[in-house]
Protein backbone atom coordinates (compact mmCIF):
# COMPACT_ATOMS: atom_id res chain seq x y z
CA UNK A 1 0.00 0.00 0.00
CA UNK A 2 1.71 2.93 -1.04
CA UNK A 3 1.21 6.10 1.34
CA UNK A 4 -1.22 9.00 0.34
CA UNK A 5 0.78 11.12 -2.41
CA UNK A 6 -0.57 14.39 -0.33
CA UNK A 7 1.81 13.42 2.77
CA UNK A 8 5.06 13.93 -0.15
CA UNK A 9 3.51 17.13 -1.82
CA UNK A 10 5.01 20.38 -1.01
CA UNK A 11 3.88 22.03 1.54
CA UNK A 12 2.12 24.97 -0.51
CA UNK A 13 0.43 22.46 -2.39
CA UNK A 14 -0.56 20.54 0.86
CA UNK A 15 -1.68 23.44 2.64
CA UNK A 16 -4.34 24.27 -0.65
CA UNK A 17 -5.71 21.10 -0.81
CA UNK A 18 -6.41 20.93 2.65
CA UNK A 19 -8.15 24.02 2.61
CA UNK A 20 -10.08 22.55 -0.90
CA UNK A 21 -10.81 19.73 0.74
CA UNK A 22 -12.04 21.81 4.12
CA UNK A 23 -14.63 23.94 2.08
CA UNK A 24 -15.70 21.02 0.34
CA UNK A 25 -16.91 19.60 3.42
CA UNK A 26 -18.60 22.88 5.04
CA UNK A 27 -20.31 23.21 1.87
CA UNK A 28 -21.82 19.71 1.41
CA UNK A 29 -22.66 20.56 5.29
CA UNK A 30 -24.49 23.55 4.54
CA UNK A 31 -26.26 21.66 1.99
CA UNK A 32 -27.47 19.27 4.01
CA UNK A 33 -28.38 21.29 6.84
CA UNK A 34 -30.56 23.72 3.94
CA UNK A 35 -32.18 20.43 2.62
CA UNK A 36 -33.49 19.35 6.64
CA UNK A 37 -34.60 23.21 7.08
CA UNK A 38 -35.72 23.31 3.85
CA UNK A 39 -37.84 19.96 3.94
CA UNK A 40 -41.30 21.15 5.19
CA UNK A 41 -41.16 23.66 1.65
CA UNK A 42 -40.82 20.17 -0.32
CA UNK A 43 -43.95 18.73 1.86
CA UNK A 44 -46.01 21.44 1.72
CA UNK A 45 -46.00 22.18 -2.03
CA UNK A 46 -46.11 18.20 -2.14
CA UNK A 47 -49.35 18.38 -0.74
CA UNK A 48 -50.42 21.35 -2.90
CA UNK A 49 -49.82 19.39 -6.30
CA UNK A 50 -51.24 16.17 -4.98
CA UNK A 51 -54.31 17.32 -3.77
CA UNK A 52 -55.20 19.89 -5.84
CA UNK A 53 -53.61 19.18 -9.13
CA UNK A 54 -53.82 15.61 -9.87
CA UNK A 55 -50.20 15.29 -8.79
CA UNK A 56 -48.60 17.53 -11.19
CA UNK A 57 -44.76 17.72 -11.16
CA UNK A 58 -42.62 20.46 -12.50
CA UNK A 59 -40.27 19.60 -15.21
CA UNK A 60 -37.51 22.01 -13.84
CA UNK A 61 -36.89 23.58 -11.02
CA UNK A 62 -36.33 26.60 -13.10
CA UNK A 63 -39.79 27.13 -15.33
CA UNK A 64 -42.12 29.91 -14.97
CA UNK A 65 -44.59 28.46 -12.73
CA UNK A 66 -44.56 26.06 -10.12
CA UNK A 67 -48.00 25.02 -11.18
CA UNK A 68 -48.49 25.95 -14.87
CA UNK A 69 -52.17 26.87 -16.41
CA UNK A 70 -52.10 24.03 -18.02
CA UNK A 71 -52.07 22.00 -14.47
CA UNK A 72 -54.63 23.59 -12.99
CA UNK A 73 -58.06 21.88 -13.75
CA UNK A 74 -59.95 22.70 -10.56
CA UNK A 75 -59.15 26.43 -9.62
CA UNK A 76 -59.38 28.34 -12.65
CA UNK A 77 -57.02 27.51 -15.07
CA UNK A 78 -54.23 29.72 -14.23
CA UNK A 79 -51.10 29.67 -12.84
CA UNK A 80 -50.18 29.47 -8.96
CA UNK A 81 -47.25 30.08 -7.18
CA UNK A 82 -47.65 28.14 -3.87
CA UNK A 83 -45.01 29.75 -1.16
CA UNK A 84 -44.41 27.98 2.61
CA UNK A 85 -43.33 31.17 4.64
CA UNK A 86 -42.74 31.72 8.05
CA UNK A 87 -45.79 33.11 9.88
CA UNK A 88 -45.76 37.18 9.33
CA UNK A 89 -42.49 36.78 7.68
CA UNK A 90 -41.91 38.31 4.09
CA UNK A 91 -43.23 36.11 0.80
CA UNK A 92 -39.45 35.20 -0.84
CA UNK A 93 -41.05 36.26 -4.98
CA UNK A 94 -37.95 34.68 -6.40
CA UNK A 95 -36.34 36.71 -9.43
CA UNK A 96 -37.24 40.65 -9.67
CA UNK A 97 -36.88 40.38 -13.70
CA UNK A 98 -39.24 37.63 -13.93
CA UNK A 99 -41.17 38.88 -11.26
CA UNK A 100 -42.27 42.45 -12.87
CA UNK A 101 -42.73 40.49 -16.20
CA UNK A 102 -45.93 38.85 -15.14
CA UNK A 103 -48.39 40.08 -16.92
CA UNK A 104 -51.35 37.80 -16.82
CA UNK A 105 -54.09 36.21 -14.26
CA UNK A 106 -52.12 33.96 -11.18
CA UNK A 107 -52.75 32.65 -7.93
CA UNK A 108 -50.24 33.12 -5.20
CA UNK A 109 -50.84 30.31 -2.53
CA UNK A 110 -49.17 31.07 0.80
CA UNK A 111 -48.78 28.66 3.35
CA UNK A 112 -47.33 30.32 6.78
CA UNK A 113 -45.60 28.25 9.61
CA UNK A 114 -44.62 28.44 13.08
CA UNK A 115 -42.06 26.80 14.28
CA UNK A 116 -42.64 24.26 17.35
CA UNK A 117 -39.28 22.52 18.31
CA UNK A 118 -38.25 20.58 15.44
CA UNK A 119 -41.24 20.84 13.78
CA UNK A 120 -43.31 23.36 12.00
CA UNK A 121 -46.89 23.72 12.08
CA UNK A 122 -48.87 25.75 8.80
CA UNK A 123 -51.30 28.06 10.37
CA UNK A 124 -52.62 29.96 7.83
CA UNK A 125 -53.54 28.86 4.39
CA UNK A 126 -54.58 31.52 1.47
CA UNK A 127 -54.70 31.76 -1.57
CA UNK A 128 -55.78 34.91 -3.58
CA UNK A 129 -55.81 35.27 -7.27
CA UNK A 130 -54.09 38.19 -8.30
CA UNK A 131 -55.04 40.37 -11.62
CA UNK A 132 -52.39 41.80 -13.50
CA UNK A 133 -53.26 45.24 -12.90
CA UNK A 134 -53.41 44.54 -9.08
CA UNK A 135 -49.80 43.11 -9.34
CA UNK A 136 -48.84 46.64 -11.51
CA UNK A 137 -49.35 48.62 -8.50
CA UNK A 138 -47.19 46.86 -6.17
CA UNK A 139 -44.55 47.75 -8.35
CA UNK A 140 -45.36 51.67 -8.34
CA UNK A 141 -43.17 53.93 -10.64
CA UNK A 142 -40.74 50.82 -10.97
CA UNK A 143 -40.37 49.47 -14.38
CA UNK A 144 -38.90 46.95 -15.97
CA UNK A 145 -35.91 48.96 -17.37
CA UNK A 146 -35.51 49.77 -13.87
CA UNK A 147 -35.41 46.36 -12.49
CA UNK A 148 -32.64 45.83 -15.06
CA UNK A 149 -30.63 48.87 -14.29
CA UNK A 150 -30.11 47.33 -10.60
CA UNK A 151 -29.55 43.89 -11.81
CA UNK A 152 -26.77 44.86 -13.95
CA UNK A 153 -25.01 46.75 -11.18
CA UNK A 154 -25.35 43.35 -8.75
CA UNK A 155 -23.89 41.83 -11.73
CA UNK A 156 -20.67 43.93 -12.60
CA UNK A 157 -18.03 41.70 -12.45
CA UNK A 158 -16.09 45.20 -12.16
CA UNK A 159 -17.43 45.71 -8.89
CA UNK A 160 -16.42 43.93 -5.69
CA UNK A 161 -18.72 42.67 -3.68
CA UNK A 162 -18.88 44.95 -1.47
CA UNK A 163 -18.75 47.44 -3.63
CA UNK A 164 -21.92 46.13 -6.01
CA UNK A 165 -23.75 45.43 -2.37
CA UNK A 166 -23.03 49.75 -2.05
CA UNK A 167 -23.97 50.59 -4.93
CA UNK A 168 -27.10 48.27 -5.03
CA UNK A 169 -28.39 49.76 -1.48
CA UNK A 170 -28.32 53.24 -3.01
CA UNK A 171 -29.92 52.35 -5.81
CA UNK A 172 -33.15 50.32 -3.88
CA UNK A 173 -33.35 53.07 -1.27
CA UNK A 174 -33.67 56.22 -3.86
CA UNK A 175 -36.71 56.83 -6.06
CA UNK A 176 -38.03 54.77 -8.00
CA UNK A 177 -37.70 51.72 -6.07
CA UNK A 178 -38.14 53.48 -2.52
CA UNK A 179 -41.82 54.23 -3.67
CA UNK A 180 -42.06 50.37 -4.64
CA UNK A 181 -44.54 47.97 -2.34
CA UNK A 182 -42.33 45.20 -3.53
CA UNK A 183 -39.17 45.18 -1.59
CA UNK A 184 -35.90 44.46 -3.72
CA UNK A 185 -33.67 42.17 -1.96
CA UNK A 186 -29.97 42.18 -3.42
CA UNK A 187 -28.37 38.53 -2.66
CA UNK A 188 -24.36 39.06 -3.25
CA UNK A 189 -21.49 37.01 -1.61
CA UNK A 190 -18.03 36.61 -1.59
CA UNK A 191 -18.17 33.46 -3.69
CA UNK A 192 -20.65 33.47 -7.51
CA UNK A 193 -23.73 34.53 -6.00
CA UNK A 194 -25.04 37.88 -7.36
CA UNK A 195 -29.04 37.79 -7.89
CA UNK A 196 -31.72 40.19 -7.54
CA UNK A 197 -34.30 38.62 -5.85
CA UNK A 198 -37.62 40.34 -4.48
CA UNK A 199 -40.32 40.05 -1.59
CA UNK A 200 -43.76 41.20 -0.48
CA UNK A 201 -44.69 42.32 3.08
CA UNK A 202 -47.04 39.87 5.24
CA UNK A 203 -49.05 42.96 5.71
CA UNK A 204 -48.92 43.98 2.45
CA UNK A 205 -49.63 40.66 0.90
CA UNK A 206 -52.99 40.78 3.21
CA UNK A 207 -53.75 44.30 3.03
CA UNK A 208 -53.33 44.37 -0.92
CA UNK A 209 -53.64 41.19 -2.49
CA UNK A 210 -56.36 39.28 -0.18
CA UNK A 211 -57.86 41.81 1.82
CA UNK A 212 -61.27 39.06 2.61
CA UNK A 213 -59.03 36.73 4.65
CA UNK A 214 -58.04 36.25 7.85
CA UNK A 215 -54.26 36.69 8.42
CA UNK A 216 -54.50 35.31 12.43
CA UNK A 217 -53.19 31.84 13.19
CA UNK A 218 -55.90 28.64 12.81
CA UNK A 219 -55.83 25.67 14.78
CA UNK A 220 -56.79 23.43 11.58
CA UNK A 221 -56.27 25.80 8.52
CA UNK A 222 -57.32 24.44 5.14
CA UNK A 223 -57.54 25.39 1.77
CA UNK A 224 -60.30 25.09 -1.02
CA UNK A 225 -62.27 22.92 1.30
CA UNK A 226 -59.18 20.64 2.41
CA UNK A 227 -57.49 21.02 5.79
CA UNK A 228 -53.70 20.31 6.74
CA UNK A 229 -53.85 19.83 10.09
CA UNK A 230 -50.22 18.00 10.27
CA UNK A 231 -46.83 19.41 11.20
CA UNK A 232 -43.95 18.59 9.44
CA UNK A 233 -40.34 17.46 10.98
CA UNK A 234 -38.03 20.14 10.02
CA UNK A 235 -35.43 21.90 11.99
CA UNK A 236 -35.56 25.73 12.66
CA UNK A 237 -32.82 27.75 10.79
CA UNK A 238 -29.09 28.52 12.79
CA UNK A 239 -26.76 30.96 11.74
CA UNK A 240 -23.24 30.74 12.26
CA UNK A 241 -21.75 32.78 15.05
């Protein structure tokens, strides 16, 4: 048995792969630490598909819609977006360009959670259908050129990241986007990620989009009819100290 080549490398090279080999681990840790906090997201919009839309299953985890038109037999025939959110936390939109391009009919299904140990319980299910001109006005003066202006900025690969996360944060907090209802969320780290992502308000999202329901906790909340009474096993999120 011939000993590891690493142990005869020079000590430069040793010290490199070591540290390769170090973020290699924290990362596939991260990972599956995101996938157990993650997991009651994957349950919940589980249950969604299979009860409501005959079981329907994305192609990619990238397409328009979550639940396409197409898919949706029973409640309309137009798209939804089903969300599991942390009770009176923000609703995480997902990409500000493709966000502000919507431009038809949808319906934005929000499931909120509290967390109880290692589980979390939904306790509050609705489920508005939003018009396009409804979404319009979230989005104020902000227009699409706009949203593209900021994105590019994220983007420079000119820019540090500190310096794009600067220049972003003056950008979101001056006119237009400071008269926006939609909150702009910048998402840039000192590794690849540089995205402009976007969110909506619990209040807002009940104020504006489905001012008939009742935003307090349930014991049993349900949805078209069907309650989900059950928790789901998923850890609450930790941050690193």
């Amino acid at each position: 048995m011939h000993p590891p080549r690493l142990l005869f490398a020079p000590k430069s090279c040793r010290w490199a792969c070591l540290k390769t080999i170090a973020l290699l681990l924290v990362v596939g840790l991260n990972w599956t630490l995101a996938r157990e906090v993650q997991h009651h997201g994957v349950v919940f919009k589980a249950w969604v598909r299979d009860t409501f839309f005959e079981g329907y299953r994305p192609s990619s985890y990238s397409q328009k819609w979550d639940i396409p038109a197409s898919a949706n037999r029973a409640q309309g025939g137009i798209p939804v977006n089903p969300k599991a959110i942390k009770y009176r936390g923000a609703i995480d939109l997902g990409d500000a360009i493709r966000q502000i391009k919507i431009d038809e009919p949808f319906i934005l299904l929000a499931g909120f959670w509290q967390q109880e140990g290692k589980q979390k319980r939904f306790v509050n299910l609705t489920a508005p259908r939003i018009e396009p001109a409804t979404w319009k006005k979230l989005w104020g003066p902000v227009t699409l050129a706009d949203v593209q202006r900021l994105d590019t900025v994220i983007k420079d690969p000119a820019k540090t990241p500190d310096e794009a996360r600067a220049a972003a944060r003056a950008i979101k907090n001056a006119p237009p986007f400071s008269q926006s209802i939609i909150v702009f969320n910048p998402k840039i780290d000192r590794h690849s990620q540089r995205r402009l992502q976007c969110s909506l308000r619990f209040e807002d999202f009940f104020r504006l989009l489905a001012p008939a329901a009742d935003p307090n906790p349930q014991d049993t909340p349900s949805l078209w009819g069907k309650k989900f009474p059950q928790t789901i096993a998923s850890k609450p999120r930790s941050f690193p100290k």
